[in-house]
PDB file of N, CA and C in Angstrom:
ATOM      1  N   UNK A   1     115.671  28.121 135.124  1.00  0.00           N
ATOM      2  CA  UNK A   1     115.331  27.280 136.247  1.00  0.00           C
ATOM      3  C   UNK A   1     116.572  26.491 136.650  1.00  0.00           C
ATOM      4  N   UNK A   2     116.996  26.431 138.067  1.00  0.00           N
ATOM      5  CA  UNK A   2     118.156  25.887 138.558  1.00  0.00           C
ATOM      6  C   UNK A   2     117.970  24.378 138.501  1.00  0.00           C
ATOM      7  N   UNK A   3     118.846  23.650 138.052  1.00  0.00           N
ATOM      8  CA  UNK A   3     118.748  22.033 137.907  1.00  0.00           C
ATOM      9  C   UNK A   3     118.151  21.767 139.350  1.00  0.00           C
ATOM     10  N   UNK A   4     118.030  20.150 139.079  1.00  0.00           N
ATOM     11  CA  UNK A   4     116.932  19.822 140.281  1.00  0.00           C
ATOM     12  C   UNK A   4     118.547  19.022 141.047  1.00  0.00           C
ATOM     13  N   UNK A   5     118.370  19.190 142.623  1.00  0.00           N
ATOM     14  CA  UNK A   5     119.591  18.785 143.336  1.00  0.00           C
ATOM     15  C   UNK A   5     119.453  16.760 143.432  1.00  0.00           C
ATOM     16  N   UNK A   6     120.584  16.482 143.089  1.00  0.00           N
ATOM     17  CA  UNK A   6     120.336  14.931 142.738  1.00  0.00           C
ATOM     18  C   UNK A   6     121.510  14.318 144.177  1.00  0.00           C
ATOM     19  N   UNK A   7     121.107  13.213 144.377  1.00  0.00           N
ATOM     20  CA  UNK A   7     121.813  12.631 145.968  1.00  0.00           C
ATOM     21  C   UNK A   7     122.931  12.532 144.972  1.00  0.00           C
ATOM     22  N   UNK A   8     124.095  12.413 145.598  1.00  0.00           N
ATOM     23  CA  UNK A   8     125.065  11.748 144.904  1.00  0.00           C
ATOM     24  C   UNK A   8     125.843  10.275 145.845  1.00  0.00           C
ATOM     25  N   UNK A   9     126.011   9.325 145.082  1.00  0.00           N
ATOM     26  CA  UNK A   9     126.593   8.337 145.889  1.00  0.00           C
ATOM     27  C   UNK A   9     127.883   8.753 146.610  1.00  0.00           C
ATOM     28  N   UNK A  10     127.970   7.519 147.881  1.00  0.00           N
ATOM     29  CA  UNK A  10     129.147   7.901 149.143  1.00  0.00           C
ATOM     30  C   UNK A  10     130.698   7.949 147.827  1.00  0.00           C
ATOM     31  N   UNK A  11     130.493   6.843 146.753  1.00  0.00           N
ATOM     32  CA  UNK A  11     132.302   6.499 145.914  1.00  0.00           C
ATOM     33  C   UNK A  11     132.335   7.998 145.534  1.00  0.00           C
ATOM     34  N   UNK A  12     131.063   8.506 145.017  1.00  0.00           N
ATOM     35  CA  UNK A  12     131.299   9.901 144.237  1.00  0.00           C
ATOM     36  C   UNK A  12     132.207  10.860 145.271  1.00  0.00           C
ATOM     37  N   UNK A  13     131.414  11.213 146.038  1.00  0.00           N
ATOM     38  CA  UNK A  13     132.030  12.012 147.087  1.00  0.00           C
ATOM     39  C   UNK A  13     133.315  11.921 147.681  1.00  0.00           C
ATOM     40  N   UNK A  14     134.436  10.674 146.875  1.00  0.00           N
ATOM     41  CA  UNK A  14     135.042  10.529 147.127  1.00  0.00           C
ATOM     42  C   UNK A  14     136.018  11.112 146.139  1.00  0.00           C
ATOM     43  N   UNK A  15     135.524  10.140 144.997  1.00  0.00           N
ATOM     44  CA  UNK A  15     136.611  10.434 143.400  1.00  0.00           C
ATOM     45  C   UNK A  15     136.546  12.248 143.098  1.00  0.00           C
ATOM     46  N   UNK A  16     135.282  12.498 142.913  1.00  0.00           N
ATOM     47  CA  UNK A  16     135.254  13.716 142.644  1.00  0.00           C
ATOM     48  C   UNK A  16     136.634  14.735 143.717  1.00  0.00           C
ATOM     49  N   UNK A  17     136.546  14.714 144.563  1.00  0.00           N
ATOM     50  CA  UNK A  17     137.793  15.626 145.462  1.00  0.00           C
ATOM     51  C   UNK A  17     139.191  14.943 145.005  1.00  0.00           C
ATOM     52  N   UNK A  18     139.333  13.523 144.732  1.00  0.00           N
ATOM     53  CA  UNK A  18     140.386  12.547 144.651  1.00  0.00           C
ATOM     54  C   UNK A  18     140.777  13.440 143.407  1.00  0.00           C
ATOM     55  N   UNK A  19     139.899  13.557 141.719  1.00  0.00           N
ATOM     56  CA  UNK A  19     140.002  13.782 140.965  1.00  0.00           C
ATOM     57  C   UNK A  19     140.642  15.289 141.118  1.00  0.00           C
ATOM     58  N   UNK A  20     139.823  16.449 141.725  1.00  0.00           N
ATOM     59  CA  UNK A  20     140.809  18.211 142.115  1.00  0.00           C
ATOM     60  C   UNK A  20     142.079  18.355 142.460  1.00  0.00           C
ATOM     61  N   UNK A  21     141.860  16.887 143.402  1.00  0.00           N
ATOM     62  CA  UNK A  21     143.487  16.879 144.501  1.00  0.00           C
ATOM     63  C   UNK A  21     144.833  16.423 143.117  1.00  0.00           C
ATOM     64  N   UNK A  22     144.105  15.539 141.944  1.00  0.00           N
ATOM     65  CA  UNK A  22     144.864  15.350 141.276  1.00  0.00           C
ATOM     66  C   UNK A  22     145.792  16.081 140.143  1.00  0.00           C
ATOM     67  N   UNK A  23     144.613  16.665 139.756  1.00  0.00           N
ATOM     68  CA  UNK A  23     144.752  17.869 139.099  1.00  0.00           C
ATOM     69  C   UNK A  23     145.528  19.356 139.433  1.00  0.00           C
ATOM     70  N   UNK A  24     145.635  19.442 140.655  1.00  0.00           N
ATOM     71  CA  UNK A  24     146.189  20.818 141.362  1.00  0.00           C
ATOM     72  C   UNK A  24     147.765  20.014 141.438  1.00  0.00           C
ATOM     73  N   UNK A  25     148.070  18.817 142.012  1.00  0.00           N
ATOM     74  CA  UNK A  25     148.987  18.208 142.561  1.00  0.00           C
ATOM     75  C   UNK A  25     150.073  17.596 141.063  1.00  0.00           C
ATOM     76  N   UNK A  26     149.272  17.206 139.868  1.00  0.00           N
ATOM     77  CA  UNK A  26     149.884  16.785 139.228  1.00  0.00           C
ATOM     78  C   UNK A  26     151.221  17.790 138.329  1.00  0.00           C
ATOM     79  N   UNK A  27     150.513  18.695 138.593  1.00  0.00           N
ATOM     80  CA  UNK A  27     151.946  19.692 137.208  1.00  0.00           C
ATOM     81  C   UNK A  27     152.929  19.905 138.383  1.00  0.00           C
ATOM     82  N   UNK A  28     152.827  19.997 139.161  1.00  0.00           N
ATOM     83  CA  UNK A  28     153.775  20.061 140.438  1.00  0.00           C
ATOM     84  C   UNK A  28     155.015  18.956 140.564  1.00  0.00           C
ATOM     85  N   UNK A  29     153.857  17.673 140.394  1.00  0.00           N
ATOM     86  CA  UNK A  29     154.619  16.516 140.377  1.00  0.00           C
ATOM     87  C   UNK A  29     155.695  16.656 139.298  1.00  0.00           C
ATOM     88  N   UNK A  30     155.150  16.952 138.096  1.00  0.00           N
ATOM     89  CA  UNK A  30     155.731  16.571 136.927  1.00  0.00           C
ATOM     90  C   UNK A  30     156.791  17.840 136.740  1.00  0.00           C
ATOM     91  N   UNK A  31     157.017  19.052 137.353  1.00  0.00           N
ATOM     92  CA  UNK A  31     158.160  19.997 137.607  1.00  0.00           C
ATOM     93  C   UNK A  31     158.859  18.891 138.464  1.00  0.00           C
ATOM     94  N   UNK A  32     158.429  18.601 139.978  1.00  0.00           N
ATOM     95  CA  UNK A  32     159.667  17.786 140.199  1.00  0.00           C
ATOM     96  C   UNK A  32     160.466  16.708 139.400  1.00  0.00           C
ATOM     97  N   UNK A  33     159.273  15.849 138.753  1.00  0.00           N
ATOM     98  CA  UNK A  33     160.200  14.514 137.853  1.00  0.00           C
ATOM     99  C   UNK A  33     160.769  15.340 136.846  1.00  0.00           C
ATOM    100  N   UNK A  34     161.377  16.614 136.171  1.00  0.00           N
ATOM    101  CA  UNK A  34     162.216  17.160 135.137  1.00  0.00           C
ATOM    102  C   UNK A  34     163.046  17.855 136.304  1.00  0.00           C
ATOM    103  N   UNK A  35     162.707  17.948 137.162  1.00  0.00           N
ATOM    104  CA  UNK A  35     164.175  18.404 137.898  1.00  0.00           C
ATOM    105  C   UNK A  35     164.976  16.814 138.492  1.00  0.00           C
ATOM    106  N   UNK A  36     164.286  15.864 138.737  1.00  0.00           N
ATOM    107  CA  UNK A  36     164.586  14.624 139.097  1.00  0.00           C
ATOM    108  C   UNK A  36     164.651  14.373 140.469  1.00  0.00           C
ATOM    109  N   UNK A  37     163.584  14.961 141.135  1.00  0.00           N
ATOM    110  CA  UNK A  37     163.379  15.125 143.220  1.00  0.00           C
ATOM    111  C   UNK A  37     162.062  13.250 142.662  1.00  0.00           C
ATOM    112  N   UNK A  38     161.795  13.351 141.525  1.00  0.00           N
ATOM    113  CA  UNK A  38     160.574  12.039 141.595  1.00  0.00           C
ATOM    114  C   UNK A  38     160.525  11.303 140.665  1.00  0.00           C
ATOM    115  N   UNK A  39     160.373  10.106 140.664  1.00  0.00           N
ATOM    116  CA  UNK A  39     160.444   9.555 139.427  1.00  0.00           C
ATOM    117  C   UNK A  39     159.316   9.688 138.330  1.00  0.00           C
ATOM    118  N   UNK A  40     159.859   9.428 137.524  1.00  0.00           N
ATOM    119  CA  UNK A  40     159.044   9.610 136.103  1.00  0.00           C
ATOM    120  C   UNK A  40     157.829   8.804 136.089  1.00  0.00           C
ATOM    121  N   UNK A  41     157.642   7.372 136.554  1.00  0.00           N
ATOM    122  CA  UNK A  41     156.916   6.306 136.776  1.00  0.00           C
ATOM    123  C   UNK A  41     156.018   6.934 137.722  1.00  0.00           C
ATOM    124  N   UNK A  42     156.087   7.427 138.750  1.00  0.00           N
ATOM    125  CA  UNK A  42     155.282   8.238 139.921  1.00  0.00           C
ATOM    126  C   UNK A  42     154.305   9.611 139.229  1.00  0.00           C
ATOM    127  N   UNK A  43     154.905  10.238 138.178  1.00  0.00           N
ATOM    128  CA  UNK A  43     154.115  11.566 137.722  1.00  0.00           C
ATOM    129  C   UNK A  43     153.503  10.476 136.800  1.00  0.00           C
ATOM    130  N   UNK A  44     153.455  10.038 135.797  1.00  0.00           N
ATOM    131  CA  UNK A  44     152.848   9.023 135.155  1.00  0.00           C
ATOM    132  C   UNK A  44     151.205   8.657 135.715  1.00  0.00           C
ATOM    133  N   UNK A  45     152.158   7.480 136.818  1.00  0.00           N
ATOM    134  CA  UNK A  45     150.873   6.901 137.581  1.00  0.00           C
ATOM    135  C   UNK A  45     149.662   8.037 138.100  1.00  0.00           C
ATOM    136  N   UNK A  46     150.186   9.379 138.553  1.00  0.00           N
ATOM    137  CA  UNK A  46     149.410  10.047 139.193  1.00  0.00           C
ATOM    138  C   UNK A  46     148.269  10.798 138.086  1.00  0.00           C
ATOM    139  N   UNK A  47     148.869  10.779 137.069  1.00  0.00           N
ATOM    140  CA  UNK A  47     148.465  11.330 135.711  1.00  0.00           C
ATOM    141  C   UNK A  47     147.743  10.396 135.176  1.00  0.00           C
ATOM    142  N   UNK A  48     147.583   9.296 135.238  1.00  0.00           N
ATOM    143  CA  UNK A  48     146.535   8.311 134.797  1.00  0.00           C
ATOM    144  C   UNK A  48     145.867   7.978 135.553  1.00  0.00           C
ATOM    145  N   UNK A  49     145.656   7.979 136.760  1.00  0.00           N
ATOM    146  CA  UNK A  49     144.839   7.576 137.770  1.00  0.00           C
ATOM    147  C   UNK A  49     143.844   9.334 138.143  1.00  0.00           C
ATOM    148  N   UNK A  50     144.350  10.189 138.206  1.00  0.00           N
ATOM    149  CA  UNK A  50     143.596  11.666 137.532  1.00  0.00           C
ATOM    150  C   UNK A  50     142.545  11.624 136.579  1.00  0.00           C
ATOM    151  N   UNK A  51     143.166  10.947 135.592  1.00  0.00           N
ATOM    152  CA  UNK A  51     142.295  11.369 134.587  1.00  0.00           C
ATOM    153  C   UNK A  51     141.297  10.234 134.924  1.00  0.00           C
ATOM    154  N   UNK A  52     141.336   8.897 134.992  1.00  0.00           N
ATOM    155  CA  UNK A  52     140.362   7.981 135.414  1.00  0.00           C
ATOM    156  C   UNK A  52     139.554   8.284 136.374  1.00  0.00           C
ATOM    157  N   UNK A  53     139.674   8.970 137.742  1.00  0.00           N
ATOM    158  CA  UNK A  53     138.970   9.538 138.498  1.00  0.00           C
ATOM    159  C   UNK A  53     137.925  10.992 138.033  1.00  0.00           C
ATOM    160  N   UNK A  54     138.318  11.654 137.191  1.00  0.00           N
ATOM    161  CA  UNK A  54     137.735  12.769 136.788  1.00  0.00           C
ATOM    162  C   UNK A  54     137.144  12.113 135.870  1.00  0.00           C
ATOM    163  N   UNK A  55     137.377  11.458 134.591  1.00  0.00           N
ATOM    164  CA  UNK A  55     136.431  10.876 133.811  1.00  0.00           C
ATOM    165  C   UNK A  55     135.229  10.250 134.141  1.00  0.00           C
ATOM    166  N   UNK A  56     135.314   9.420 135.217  1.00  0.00           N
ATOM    167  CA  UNK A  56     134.177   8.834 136.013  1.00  0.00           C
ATOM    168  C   UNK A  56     133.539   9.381 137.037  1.00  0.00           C
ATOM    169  N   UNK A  57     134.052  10.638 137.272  1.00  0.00           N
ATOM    170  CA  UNK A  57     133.351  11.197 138.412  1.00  0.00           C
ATOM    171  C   UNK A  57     132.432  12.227 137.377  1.00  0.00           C
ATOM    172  N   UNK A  58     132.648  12.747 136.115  1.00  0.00           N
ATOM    173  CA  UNK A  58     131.869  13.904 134.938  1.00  0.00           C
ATOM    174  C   UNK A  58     131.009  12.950 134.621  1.00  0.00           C
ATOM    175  N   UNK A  59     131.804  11.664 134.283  1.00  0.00           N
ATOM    176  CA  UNK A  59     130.310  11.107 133.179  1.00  0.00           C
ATOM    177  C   UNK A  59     129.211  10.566 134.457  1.00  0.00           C
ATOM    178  N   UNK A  60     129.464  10.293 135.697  1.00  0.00           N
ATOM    179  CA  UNK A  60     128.332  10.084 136.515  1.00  0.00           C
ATOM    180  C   UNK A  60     127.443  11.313 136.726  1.00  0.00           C
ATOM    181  N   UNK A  61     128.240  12.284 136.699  1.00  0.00           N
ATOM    182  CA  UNK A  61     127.070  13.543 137.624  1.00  0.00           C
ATOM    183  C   UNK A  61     126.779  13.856 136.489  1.00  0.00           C
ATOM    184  N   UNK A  62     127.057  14.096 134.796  1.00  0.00           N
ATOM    185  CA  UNK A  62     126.249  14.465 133.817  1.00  0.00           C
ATOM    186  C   UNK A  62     125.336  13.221 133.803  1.00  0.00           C
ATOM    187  N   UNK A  63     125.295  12.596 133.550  1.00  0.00           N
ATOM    188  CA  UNK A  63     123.891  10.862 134.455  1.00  0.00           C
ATOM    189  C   UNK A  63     123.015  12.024 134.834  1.00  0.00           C
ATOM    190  N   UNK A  64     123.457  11.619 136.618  1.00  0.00           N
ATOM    191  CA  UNK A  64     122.575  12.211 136.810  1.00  0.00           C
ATOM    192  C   UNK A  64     121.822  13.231 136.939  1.00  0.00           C
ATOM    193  N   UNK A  65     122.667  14.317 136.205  1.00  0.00           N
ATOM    194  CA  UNK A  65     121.665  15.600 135.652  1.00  0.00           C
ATOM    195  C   UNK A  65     121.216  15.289 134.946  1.00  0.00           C
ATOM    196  N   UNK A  66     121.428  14.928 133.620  1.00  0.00           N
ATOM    197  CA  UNK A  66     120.231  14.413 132.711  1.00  0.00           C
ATOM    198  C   UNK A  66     119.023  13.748 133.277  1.00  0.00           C
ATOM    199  N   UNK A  67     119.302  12.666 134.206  1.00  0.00           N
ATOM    200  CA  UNK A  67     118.208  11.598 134.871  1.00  0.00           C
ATOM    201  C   UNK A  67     117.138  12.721 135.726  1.00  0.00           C
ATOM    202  N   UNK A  68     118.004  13.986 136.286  1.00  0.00           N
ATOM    203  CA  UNK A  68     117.015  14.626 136.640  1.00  0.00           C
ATOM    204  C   UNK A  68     116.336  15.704 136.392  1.00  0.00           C
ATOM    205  N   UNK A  69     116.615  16.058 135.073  1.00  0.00           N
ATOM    206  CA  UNK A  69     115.999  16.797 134.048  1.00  0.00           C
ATOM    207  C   UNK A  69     115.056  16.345 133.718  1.00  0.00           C
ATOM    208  N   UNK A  70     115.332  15.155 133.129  1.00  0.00           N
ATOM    209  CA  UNK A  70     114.076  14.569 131.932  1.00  0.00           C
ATOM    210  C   UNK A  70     112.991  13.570 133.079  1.00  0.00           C
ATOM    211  N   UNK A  71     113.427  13.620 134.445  1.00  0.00           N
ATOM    212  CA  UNK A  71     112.650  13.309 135.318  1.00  0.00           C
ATOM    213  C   UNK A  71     111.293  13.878 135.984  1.00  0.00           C
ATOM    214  N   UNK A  72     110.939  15.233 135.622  1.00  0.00           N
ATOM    215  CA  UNK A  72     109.737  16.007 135.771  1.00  0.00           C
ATOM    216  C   UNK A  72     109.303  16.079 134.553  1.00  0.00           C
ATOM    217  N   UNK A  73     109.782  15.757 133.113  1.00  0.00           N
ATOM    218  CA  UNK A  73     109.216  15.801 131.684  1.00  0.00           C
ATOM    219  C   UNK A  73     108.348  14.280 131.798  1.00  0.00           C
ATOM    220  N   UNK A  74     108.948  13.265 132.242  1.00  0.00           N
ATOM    221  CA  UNK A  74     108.706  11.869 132.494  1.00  0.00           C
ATOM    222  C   UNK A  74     109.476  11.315 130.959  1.00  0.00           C
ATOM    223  N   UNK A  75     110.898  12.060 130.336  1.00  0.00           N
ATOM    224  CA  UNK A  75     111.265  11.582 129.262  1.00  0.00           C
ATOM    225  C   UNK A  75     112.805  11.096 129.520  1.00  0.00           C
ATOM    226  N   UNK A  76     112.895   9.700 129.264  1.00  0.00           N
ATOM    227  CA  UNK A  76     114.507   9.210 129.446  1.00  0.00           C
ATOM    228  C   UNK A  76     115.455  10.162 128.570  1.00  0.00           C
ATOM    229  N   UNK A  77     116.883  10.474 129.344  1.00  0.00           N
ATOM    230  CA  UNK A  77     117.840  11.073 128.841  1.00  0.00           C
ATOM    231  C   UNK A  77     118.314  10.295 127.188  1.00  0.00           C
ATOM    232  N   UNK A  78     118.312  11.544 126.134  1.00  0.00           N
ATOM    233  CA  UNK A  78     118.634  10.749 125.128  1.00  0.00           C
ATOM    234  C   UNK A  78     120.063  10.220 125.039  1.00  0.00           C
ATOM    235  N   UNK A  79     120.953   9.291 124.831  1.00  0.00           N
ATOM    236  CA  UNK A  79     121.851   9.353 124.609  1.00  0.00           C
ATOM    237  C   UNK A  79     122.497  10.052 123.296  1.00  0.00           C
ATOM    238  N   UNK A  80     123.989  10.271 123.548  1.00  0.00           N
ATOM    239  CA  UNK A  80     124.867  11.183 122.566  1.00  0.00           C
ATOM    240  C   UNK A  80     124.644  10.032 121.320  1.00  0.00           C
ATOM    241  N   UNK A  81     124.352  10.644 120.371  1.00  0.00           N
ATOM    242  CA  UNK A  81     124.740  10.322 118.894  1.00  0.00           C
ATOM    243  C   UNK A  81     126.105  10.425 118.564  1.00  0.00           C
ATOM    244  N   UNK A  82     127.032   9.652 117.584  1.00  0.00           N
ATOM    245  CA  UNK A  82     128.124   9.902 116.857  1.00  0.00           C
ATOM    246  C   UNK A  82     128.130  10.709 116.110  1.00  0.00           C
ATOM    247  N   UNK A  83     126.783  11.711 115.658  1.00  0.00           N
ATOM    248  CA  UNK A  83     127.411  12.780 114.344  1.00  0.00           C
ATOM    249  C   UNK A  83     126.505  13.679 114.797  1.00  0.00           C
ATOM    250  N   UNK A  84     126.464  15.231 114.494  1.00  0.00           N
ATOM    251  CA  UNK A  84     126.147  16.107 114.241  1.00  0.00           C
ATOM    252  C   UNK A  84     124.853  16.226 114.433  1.00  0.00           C
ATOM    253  N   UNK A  85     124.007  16.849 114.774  1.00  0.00           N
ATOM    254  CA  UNK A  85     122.481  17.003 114.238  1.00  0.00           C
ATOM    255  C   UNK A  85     122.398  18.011 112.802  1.00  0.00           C
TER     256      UNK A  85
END
């Protein structure tokens, strides 16, 4: 059964593309800063602000897939445990 389609907020629709654009754009960057066309401080920044955008754009939409999974069961998403089952 195909997950159930969940709205996503206007920020999402933002970070999420912000987060691809970063990712495609960043190893690029970081060939130029070892040839030295960019600074080192610039591939950096773009490389941490990437990963902050993709981190927060996964852990929202896994949200709300879970929220809308366990939403026709009528059972709250469990949260992750620290160990193993």
């Amino acid at each position: 059964m195909p997950p159930t389609p969940v709205p996503r907020p206007a920020w999402l629709r933002v970070t999420a593309p912000l987060a691809i654009l970063g990712i495609v754009v960043w190893p690029v960057l970081a060939l130029l800063g070892l040839l030295g066309a960019v600074p080192a401080q610039a591939v950096v920044n773009v490389g941490i602000v990437t990963a902050g955008l993709a981190y927060v754009s996964i852990r929202r939409i896994k949200i709300d897939r879970a929220i809308a999974g366990g939403a026709d069961r009528g059972e709250p998403p469990e949260p992750p445990s620290g160990r193993p089952a």
